[in-house]
N, C-alpha and C. Protein backbone atom coordinates (compact mmCIF):
# COMPACT_ATOMS: atom_id res chain seq x y z
N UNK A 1 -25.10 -23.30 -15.49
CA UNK A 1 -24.48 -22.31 -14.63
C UNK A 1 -25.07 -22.41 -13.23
N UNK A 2 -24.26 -22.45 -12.33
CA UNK A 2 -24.58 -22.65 -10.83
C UNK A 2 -25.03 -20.98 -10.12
N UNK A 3 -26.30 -20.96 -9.81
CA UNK A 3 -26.68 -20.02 -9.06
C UNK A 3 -26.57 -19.77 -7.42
N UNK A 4 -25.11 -19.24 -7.45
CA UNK A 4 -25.04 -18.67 -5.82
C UNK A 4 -25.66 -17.65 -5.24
N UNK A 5 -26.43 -17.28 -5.88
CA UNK A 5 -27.27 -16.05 -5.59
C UNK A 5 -27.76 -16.06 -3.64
N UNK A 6 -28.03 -17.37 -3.46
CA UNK A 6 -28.36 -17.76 -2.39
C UNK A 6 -27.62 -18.19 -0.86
N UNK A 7 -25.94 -18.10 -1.53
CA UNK A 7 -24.55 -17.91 -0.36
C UNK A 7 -24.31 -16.73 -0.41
N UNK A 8 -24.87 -15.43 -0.33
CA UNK A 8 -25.11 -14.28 0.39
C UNK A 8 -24.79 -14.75 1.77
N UNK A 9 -23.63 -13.71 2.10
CA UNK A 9 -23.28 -13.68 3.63
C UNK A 9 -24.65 -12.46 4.60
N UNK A 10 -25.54 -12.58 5.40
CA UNK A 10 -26.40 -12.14 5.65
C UNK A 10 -25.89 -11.86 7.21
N UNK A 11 -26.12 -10.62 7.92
CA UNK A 11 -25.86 -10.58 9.32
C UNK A 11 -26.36 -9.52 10.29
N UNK A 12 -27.04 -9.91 10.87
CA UNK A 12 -28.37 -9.41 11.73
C UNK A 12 -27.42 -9.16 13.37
N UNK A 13 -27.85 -7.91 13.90
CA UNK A 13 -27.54 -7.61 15.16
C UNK A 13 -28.41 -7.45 16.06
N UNK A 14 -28.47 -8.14 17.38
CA UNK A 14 -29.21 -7.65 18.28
C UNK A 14 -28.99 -7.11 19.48
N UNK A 15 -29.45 -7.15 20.58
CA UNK A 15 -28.79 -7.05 21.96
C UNK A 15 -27.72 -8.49 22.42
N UNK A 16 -28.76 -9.51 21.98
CA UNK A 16 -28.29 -10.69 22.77
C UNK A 16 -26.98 -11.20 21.85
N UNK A 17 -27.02 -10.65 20.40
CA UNK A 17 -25.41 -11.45 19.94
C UNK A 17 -25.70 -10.83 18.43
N UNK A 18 -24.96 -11.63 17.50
CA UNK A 18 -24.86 -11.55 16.06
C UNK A 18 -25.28 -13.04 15.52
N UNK A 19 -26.43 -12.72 14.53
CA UNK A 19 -26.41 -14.00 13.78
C UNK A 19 -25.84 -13.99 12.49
N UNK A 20 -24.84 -14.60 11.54
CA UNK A 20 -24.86 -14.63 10.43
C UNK A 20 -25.69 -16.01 9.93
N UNK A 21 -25.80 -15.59 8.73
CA UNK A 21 -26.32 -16.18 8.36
C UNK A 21 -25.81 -16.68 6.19
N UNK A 22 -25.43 -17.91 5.96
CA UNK A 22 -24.75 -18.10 4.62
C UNK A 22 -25.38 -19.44 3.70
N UNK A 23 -26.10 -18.88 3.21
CA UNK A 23 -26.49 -19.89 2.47
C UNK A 23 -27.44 -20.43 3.12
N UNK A 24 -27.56 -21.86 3.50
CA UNK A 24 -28.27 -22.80 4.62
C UNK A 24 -28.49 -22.85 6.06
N UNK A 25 -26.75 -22.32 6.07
CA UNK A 25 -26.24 -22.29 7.11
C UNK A 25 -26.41 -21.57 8.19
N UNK A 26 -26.84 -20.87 9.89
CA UNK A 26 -26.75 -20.05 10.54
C UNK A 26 -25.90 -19.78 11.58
N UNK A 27 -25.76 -18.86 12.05
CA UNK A 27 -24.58 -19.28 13.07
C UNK A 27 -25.06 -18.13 14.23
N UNK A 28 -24.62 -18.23 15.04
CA UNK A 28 -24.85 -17.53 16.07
C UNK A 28 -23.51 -16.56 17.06
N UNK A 29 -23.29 -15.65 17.05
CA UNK A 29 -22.55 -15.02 17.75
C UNK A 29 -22.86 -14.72 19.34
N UNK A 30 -22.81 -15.49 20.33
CA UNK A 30 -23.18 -14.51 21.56
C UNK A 30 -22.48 -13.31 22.15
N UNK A 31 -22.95 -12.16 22.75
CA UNK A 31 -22.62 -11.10 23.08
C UNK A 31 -21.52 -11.66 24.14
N UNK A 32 -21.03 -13.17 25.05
CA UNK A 32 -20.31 -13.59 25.91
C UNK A 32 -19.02 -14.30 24.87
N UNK A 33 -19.31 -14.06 23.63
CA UNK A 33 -18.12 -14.99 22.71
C UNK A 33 -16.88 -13.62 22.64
N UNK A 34 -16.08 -14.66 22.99
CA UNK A 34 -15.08 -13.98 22.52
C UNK A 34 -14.79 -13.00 21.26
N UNK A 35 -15.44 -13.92 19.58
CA UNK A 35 -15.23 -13.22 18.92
C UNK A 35 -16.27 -12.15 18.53
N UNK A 36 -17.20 -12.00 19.49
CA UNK A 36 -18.21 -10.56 19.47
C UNK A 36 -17.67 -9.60 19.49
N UNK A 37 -16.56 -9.02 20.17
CA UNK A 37 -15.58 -7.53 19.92
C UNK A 37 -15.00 -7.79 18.73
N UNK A 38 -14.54 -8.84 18.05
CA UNK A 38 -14.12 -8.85 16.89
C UNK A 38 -15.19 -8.38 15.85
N UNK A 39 -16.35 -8.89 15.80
CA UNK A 39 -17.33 -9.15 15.05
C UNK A 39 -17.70 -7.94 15.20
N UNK A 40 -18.06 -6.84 15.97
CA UNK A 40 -18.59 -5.15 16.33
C UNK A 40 -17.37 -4.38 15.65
N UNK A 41 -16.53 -4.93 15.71
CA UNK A 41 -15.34 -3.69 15.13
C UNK A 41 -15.16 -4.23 13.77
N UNK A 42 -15.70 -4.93 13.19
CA UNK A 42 -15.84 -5.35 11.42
C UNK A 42 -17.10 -4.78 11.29
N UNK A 43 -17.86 -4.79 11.97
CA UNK A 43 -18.89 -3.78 11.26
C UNK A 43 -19.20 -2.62 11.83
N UNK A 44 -18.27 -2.24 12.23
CA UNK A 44 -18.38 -0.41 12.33
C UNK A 44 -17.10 -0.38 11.26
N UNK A 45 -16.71 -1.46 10.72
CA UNK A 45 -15.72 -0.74 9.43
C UNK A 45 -16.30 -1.52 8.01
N UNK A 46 -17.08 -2.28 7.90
CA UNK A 46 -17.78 -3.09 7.29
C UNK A 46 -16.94 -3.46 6.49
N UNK A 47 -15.93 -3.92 7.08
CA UNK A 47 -14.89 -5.55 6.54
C UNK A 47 -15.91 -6.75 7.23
N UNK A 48 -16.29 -7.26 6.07
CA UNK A 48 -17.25 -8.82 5.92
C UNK A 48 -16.05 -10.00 6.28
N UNK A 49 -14.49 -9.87 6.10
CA UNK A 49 -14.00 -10.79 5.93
C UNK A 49 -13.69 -11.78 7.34
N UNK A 50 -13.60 -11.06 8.89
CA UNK A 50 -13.36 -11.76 9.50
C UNK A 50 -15.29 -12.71 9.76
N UNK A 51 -16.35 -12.33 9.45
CA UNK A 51 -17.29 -13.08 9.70
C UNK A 51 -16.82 -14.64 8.30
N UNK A 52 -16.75 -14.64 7.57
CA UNK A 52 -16.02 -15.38 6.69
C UNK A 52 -15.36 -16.64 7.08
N UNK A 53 -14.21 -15.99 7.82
CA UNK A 53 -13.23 -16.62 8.53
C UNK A 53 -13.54 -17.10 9.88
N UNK A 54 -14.79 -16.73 10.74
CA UNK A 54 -15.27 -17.61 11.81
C UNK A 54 -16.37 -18.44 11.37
N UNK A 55 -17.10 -18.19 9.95
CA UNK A 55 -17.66 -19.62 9.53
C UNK A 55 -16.81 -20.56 8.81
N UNK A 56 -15.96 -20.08 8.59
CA UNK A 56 -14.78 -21.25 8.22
C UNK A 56 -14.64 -22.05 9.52
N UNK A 57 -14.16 -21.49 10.62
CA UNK A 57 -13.66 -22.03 11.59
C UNK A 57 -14.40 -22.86 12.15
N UNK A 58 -15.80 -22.35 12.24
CA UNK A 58 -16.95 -23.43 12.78
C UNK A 58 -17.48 -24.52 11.94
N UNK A 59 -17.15 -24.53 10.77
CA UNK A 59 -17.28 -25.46 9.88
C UNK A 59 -15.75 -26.40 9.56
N UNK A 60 -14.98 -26.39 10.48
CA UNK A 60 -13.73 -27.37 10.69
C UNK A 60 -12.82 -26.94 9.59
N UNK A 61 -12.87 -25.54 8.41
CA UNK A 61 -11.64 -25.20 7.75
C UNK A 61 -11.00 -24.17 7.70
N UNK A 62 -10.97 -23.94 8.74
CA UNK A 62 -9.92 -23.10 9.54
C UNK A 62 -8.48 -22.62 8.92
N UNK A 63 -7.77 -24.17 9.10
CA UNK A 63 -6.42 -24.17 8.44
C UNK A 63 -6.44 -23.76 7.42
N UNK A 64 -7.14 -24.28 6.32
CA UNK A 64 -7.01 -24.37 5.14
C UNK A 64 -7.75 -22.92 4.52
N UNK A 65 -8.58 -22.75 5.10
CA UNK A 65 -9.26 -21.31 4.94
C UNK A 65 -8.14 -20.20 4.70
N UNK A 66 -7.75 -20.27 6.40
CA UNK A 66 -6.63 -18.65 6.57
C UNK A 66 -5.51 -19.09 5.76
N UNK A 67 -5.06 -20.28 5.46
CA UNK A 67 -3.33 -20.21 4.42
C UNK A 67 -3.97 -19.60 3.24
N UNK A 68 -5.33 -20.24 2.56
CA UNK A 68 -5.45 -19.41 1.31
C UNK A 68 -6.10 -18.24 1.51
N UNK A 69 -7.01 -17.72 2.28
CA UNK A 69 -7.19 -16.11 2.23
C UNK A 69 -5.63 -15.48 2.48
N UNK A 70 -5.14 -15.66 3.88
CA UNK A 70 -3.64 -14.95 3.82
C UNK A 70 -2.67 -14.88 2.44
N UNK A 71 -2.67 -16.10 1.06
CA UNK A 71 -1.92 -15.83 0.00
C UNK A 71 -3.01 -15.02 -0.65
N UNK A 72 -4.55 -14.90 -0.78
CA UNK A 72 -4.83 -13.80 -1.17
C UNK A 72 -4.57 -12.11 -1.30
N UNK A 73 -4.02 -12.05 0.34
CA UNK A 73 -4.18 -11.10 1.14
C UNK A 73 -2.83 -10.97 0.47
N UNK A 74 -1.77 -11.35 0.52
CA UNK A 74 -0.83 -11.15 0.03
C UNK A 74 -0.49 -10.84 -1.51
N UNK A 75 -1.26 -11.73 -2.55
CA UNK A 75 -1.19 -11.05 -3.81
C UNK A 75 -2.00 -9.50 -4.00
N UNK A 76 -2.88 -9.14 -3.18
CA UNK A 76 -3.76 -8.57 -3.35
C UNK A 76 -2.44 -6.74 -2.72
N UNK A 77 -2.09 -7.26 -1.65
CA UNK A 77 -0.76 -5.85 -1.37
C UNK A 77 0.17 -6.12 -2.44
N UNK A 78 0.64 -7.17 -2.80
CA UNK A 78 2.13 -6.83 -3.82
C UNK A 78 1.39 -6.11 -5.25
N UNK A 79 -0.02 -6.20 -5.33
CA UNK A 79 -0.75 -5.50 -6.25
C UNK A 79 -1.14 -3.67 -6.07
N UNK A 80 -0.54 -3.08 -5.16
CA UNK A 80 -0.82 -2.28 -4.82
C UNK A 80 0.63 -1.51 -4.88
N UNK A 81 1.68 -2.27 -4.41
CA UNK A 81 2.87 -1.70 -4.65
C UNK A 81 3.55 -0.97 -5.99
């Protein structure tokens, strides 16, 4: 059995930006990035999912990321109906 215990999405705020942090991986948000207003208004509602979706993006799977979260996103409302 594979222990992911350790791809915990982790994410630290400071003055100067946002770091997440996943697994190995770190990333850096600066307070001059664009997606920093994105990234402040997911966690004053603590939706994790768009930090998710900008380490997708910085890790080149972008495309392939948002088609399958979006059919998530989509089974997940016709489940609600």
């Amino acid at each position: 059995m594979k222990d992911d215990s350790h791809s915990r999405l982790a994410i630290f705020r400071s003055d100067s930006g946002i770091t997440l942090s996943f697994g190995e991986q770190t990333y850096f948000i600066e307070a001059v990035d664009p997606f920093h207003n994105i990234a402040l208004k997911a966690l004053e509602q603590d939706d994790h999912v768009p930090f998710y979706v900008e380490i997708a993006r910085r890790e080149g799977l972008g495309p392939e990321f948002r088609d399958a979260l979006m059919s998530q996103v989509e089974e997940l409302s016709g489940e609600e109906d």
